[in-house]
PDB file of N, CA and C in Angstrom:
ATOM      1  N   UNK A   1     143.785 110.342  94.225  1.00  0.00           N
ATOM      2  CA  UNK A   1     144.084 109.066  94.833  1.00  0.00           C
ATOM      3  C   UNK A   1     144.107 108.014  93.726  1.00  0.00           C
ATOM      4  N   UNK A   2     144.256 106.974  94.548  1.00  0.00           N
ATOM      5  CA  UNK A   2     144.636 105.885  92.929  1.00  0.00           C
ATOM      6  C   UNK A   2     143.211 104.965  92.927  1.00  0.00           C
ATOM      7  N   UNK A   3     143.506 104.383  92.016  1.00  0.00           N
ATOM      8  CA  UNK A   3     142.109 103.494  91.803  1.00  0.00           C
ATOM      9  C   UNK A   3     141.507 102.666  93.221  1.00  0.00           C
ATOM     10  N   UNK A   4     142.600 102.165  93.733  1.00  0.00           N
ATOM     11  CA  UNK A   4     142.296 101.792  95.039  1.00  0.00           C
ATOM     12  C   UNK A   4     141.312 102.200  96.036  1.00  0.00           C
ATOM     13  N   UNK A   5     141.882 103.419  96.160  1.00  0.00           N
ATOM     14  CA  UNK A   5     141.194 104.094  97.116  1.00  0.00           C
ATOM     15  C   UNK A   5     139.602 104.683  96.516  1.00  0.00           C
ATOM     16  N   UNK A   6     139.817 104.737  95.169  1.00  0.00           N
ATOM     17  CA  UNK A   6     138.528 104.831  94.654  1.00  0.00           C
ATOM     18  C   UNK A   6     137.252 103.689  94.571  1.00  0.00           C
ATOM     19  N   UNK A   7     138.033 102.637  94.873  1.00  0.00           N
ATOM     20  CA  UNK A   7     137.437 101.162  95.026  1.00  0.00           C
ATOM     21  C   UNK A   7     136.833 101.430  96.362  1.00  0.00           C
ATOM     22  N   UNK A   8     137.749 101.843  97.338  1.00  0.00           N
ATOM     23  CA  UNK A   8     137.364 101.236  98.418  1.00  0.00           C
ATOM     24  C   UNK A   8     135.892 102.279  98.583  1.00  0.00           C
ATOM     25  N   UNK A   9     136.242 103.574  98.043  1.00  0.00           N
ATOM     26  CA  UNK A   9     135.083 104.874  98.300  1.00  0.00           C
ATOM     27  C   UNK A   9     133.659 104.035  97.772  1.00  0.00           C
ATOM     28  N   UNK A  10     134.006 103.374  96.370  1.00  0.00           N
ATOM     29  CA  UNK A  10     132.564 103.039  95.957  1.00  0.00           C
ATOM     30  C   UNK A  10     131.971 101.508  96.954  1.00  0.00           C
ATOM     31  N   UNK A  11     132.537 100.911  97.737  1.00  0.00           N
ATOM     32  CA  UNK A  11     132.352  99.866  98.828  1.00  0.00           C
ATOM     33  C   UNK A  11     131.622 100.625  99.667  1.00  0.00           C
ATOM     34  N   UNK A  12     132.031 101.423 100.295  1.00  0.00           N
ATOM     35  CA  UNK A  12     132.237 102.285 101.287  1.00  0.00           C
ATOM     36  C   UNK A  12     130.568 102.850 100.997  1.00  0.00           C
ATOM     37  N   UNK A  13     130.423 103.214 100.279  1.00  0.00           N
ATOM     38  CA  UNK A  13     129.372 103.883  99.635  1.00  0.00           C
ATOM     39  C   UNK A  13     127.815 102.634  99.216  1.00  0.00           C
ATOM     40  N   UNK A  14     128.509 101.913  98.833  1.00  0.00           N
ATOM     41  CA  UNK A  14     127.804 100.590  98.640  1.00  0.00           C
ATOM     42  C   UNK A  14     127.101  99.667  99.584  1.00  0.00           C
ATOM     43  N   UNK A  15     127.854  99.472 100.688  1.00  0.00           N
ATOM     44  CA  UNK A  15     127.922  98.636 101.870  1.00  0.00           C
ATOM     45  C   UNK A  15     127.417  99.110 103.022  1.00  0.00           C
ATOM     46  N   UNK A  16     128.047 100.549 103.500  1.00  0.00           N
ATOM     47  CA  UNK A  16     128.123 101.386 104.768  1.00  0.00           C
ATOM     48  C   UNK A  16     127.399 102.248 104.614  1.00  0.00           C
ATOM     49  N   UNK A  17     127.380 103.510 105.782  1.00  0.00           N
ATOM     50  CA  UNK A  17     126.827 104.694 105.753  1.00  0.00           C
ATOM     51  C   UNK A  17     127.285 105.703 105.059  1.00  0.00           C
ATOM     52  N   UNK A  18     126.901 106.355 104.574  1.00  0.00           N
ATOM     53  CA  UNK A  18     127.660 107.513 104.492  1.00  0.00           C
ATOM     54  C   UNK A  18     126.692 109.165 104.042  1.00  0.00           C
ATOM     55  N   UNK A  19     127.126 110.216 104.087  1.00  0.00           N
ATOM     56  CA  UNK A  19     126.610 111.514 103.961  1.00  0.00           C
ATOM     57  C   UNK A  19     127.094 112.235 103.144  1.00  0.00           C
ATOM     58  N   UNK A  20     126.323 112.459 102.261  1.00  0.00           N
ATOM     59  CA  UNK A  20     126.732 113.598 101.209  1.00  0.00           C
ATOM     60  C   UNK A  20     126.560 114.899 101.152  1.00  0.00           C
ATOM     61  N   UNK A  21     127.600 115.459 100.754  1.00  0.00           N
ATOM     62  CA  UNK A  21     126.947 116.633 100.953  1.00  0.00           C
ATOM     63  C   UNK A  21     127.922 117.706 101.951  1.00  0.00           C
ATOM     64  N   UNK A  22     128.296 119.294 101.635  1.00  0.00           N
ATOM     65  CA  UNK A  22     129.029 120.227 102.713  1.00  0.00           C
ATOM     66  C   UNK A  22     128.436 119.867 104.360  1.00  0.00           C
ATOM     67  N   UNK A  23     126.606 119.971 103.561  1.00  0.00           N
ATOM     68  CA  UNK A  23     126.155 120.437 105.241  1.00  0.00           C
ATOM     69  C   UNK A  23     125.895 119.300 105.900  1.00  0.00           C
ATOM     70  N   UNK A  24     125.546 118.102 105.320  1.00  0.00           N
ATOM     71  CA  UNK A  24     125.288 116.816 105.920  1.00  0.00           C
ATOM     72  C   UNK A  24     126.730 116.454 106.386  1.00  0.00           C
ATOM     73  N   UNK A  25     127.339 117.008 105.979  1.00  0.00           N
ATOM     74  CA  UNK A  25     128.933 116.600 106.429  1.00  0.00           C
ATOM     75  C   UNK A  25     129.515 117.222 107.581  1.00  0.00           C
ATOM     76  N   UNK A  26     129.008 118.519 108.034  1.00  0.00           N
ATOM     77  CA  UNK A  26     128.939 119.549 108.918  1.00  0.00           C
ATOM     78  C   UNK A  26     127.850 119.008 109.962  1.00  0.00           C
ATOM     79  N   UNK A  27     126.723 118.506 109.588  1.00  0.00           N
ATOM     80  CA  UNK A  27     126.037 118.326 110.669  1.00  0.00           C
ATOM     81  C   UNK A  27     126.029 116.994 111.314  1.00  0.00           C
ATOM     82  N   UNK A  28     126.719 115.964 110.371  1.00  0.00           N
ATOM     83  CA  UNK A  28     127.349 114.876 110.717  1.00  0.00           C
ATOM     84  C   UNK A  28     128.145 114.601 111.716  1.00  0.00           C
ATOM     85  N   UNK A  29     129.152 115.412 111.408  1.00  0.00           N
ATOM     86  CA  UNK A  29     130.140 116.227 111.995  1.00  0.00           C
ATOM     87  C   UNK A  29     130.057 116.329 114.094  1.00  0.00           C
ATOM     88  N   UNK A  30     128.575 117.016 113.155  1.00  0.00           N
ATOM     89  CA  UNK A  30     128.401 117.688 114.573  1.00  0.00           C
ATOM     90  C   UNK A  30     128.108 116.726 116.117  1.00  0.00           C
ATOM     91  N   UNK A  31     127.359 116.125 115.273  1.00  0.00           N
ATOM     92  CA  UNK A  31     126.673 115.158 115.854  1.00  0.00           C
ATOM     93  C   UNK A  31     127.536 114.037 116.569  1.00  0.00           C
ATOM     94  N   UNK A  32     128.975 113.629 116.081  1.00  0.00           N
ATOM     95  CA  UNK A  32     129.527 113.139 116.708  1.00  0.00           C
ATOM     96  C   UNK A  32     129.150 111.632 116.093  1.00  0.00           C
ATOM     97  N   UNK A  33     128.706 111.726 115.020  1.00  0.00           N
ATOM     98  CA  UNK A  33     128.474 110.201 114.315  1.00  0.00           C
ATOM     99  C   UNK A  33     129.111 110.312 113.107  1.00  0.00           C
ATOM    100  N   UNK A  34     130.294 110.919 112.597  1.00  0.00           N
ATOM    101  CA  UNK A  34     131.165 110.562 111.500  1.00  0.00           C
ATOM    102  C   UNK A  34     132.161 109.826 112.217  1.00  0.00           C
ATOM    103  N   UNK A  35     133.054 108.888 111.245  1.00  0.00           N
ATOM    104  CA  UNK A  35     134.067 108.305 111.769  1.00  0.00           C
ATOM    105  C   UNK A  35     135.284 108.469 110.901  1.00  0.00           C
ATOM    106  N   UNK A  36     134.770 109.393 109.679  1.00  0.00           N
ATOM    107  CA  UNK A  36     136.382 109.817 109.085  1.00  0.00           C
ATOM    108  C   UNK A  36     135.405 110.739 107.925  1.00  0.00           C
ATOM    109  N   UNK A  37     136.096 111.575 107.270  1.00  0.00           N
ATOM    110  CA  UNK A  37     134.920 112.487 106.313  1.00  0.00           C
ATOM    111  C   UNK A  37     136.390 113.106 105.214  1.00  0.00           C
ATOM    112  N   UNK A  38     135.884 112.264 103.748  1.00  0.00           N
ATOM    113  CA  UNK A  38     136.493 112.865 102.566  1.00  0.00           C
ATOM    114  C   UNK A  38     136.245 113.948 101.776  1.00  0.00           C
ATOM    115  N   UNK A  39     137.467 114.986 101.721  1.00  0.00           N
ATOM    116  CA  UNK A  39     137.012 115.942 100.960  1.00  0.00           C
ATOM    117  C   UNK A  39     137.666 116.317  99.868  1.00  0.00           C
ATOM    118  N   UNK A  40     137.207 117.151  98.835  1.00  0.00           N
ATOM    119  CA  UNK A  40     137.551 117.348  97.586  1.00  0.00           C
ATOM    120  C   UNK A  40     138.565 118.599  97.949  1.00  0.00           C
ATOM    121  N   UNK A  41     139.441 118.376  97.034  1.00  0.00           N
ATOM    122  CA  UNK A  41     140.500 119.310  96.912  1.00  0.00           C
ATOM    123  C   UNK A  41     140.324 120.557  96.895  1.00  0.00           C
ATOM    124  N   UNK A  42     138.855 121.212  96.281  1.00  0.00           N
ATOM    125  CA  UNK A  42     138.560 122.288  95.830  1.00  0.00           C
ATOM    126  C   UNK A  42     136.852 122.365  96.965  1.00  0.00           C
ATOM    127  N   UNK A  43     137.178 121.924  98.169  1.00  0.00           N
ATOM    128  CA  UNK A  43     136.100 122.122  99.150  1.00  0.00           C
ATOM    129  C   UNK A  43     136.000 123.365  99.996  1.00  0.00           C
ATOM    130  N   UNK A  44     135.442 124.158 100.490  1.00  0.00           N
ATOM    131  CA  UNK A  44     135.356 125.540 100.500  1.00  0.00           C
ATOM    132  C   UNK A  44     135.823 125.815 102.165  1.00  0.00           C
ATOM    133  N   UNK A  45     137.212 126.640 102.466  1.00  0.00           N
ATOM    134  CA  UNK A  45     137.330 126.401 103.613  1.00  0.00           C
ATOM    135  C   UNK A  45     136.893 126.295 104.568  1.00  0.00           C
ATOM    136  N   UNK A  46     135.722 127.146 104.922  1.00  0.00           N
ATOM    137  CA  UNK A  46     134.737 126.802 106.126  1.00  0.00           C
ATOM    138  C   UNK A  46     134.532 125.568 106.301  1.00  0.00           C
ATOM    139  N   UNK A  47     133.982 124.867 105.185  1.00  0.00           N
ATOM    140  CA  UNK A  47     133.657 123.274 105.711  1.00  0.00           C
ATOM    141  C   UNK A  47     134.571 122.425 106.051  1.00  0.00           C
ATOM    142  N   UNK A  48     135.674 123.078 105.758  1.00  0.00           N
ATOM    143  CA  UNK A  48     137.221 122.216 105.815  1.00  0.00           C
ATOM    144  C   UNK A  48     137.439 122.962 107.160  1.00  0.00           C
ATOM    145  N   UNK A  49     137.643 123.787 107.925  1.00  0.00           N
ATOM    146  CA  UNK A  49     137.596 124.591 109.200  1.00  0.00           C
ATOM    147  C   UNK A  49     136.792 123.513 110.135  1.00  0.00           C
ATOM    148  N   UNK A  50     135.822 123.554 109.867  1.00  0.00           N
ATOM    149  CA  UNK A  50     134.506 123.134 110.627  1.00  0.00           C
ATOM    150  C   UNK A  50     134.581 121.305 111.030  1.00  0.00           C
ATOM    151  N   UNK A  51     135.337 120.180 110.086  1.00  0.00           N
ATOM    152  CA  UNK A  51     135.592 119.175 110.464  1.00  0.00           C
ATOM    153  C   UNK A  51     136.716 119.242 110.685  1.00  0.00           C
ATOM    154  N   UNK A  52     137.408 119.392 110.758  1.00  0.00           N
ATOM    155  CA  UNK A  52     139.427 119.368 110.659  1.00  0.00           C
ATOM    156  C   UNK A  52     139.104 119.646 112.150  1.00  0.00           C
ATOM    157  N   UNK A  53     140.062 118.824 112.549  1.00  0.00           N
ATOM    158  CA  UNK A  53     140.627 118.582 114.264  1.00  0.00           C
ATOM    159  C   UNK A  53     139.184 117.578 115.156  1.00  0.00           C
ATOM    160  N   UNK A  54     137.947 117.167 114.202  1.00  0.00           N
ATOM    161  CA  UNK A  54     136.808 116.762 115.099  1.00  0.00           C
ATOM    162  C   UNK A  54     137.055 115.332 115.062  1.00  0.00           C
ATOM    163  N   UNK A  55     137.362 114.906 113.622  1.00  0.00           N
ATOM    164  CA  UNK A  55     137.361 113.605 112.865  1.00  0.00           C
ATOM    165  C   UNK A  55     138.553 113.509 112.132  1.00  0.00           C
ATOM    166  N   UNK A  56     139.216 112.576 111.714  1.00  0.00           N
ATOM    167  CA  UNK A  56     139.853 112.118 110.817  1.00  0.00           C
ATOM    168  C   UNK A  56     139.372 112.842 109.532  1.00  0.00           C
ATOM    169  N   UNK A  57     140.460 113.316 108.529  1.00  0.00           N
ATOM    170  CA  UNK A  57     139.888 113.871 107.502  1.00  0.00           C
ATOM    171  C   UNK A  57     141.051 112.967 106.089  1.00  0.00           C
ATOM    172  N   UNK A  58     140.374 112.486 105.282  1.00  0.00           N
ATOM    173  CA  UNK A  58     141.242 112.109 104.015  1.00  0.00           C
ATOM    174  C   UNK A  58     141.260 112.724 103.070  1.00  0.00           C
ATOM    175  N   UNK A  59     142.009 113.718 102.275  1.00  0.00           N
ATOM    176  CA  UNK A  59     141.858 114.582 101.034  1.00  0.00           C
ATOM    177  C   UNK A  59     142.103 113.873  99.741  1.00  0.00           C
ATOM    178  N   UNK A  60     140.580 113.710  99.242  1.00  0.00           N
ATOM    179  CA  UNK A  60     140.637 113.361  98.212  1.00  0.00           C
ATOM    180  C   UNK A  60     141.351 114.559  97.029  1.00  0.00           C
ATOM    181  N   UNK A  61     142.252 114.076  95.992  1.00  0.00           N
ATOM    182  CA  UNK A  61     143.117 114.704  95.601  1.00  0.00           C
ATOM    183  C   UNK A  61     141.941 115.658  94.646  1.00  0.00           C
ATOM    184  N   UNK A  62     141.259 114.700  93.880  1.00  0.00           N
ATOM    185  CA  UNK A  62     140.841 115.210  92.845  1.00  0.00           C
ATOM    186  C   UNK A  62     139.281 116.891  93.186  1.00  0.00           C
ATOM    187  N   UNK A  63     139.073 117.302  92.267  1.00  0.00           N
ATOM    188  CA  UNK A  63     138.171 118.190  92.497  1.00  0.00           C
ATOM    189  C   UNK A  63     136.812 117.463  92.456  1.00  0.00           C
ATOM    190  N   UNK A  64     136.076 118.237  93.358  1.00  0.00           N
ATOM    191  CA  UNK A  64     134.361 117.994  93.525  1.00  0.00           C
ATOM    192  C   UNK A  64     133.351 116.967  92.672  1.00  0.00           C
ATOM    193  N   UNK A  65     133.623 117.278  91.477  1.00  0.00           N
ATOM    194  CA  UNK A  65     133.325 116.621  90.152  1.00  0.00           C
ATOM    195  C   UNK A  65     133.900 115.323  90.411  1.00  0.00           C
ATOM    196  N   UNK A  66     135.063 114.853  90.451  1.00  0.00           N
ATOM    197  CA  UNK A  66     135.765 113.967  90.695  1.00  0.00           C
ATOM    198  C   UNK A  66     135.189 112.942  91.607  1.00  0.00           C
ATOM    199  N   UNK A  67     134.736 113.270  92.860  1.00  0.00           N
ATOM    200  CA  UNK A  67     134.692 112.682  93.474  1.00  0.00           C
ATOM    201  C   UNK A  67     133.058 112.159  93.499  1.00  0.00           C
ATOM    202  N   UNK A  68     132.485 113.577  93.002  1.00  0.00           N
ATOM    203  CA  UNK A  68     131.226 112.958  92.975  1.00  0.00           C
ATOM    204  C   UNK A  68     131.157 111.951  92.054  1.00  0.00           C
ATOM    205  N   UNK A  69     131.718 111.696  90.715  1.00  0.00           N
ATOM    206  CA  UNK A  69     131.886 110.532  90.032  1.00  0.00           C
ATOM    207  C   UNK A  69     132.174 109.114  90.317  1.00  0.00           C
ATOM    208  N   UNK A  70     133.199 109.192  91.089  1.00  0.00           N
ATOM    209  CA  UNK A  70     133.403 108.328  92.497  1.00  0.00           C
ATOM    210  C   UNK A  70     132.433 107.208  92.961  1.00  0.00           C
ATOM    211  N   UNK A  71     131.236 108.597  93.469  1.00  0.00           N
ATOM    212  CA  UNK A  71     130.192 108.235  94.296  1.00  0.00           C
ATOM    213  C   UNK A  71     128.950 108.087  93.373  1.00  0.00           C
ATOM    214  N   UNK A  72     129.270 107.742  92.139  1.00  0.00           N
ATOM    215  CA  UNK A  72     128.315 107.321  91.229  1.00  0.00           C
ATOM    216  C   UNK A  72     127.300 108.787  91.467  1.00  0.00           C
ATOM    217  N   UNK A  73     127.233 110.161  91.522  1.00  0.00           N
ATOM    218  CA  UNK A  73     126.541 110.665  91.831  1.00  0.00           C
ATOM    219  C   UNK A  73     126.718 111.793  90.416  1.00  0.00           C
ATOM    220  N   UNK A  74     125.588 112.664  89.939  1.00  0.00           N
ATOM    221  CA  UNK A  74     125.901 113.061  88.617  1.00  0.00           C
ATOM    222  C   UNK A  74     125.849 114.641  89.103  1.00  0.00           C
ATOM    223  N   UNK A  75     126.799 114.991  90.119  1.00  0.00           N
ATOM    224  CA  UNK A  75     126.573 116.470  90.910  1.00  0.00           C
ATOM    225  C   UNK A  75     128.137 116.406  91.792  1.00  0.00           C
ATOM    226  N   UNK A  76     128.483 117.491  91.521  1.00  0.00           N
ATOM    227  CA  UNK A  76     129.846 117.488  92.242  1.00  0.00           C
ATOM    228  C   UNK A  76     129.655 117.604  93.882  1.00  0.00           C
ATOM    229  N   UNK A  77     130.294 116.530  94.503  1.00  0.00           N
ATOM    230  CA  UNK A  77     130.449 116.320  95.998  1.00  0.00           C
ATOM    231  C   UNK A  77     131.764 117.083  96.492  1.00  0.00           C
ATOM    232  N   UNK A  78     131.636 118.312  97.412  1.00  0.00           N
ATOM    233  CA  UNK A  78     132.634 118.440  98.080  1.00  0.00           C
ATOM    234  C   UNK A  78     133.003 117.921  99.372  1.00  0.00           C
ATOM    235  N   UNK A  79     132.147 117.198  99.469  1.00  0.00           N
ATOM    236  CA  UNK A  79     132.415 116.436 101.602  1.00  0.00           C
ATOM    237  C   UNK A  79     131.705 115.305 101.581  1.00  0.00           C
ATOM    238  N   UNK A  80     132.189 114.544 102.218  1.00  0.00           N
ATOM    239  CA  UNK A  80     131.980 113.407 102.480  1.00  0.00           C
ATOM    240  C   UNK A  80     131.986 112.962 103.471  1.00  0.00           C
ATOM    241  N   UNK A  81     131.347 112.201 104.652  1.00  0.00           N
ATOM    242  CA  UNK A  81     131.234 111.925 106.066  1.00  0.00           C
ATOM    243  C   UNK A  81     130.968 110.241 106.067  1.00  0.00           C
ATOM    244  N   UNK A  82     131.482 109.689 106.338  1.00  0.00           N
ATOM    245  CA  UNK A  82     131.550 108.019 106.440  1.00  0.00           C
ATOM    246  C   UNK A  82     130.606 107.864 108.208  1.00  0.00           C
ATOM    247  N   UNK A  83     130.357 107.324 108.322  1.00  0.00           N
ATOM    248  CA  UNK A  83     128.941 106.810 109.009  1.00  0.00           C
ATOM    249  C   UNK A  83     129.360 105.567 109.364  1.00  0.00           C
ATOM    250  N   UNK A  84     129.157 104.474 108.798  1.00  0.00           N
ATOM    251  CA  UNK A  84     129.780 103.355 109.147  1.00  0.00           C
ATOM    252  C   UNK A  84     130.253 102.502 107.883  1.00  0.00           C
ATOM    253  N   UNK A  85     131.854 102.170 107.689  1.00  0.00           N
ATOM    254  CA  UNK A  85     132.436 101.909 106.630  1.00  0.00           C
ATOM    255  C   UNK A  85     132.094 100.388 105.730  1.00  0.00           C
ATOM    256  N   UNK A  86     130.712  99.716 106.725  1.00  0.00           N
ATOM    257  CA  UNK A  86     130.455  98.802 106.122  1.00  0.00           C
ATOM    258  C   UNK A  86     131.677  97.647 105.727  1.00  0.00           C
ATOM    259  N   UNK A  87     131.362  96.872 104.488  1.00  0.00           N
ATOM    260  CA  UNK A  87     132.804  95.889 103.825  1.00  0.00           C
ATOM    261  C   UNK A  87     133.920  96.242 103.711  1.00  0.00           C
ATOM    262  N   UNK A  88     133.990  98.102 103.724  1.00  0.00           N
ATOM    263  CA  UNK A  88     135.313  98.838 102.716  1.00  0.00           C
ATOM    264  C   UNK A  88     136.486  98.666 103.976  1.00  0.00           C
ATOM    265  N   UNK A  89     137.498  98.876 103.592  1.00  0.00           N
ATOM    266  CA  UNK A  89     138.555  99.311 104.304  1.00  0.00           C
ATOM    267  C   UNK A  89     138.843 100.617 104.396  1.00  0.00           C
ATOM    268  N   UNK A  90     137.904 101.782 104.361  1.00  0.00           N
ATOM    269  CA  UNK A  90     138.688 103.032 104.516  1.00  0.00           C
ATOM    270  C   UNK A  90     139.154 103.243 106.082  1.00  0.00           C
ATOM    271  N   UNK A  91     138.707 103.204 106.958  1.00  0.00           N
ATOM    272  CA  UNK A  91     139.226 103.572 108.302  1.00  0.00           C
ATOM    273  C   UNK A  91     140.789 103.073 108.399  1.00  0.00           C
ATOM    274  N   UNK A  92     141.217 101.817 107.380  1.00  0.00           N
ATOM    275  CA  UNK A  92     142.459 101.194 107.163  1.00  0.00           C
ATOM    276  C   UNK A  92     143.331 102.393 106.853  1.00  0.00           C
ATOM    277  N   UNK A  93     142.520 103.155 105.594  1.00  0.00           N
ATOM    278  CA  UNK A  93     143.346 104.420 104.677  1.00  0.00           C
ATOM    279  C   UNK A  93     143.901 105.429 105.531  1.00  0.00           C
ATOM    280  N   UNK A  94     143.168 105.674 106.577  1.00  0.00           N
ATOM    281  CA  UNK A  94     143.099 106.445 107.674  1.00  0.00           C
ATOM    282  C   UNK A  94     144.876 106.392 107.939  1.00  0.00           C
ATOM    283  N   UNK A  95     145.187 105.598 108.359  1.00  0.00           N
ATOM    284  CA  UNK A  95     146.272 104.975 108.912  1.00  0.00           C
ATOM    285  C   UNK A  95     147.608 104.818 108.084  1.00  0.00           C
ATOM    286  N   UNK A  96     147.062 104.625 106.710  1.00  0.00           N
ATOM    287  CA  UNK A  96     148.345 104.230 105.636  1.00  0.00           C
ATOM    288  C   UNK A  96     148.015 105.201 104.742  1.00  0.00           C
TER     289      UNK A  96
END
């Protein structure tokens, strides 16, 4: 994705809720309290099975590493579950 959208991830992250993590993303998921959930290109299909068709899903282009960088985090993130988007505009991204 472009810097943009990388802006809005670290807002998003900054401001709002959010869950890190395959299984926090899965059990997020579950729960019926995600409201859109980003994943890494190189995210392992089950977990990509398991949200796909529940929630909105945005594919972050880049790999795991990538994104965990993103998220200021020093561990590669494959899933991501937004909670509440706080200041950011991602639910916007959703759409465009």
């Amino acid at each position: 994705m472009d810097l943009d959208f990388n802006k809005i991830l670290r807002i998003t992250i900054q401001t709002g809720k959010v869950s890190i993590g395959s299984r926090q993303t899965v059990k997020v998921v579950d729960n019926y309290q995600a409201k859109v959930v980003v994943l890494a290109s190189n995210c392992p299909a089950d977990v990509r099975d398991r949200v796909t068709g529940k929630v909105p899903v945005i594919d972050f282009p880049g790999i795991g590493v990538e994104l965990g960088t993103v998220c200021s985090k020093p561990f590669a993130v494959a899933a991501m579950a937004v909670e509440d988007p706080g200041d950011s505009k991602i639910l916007a991204a959703i759409k465009g």
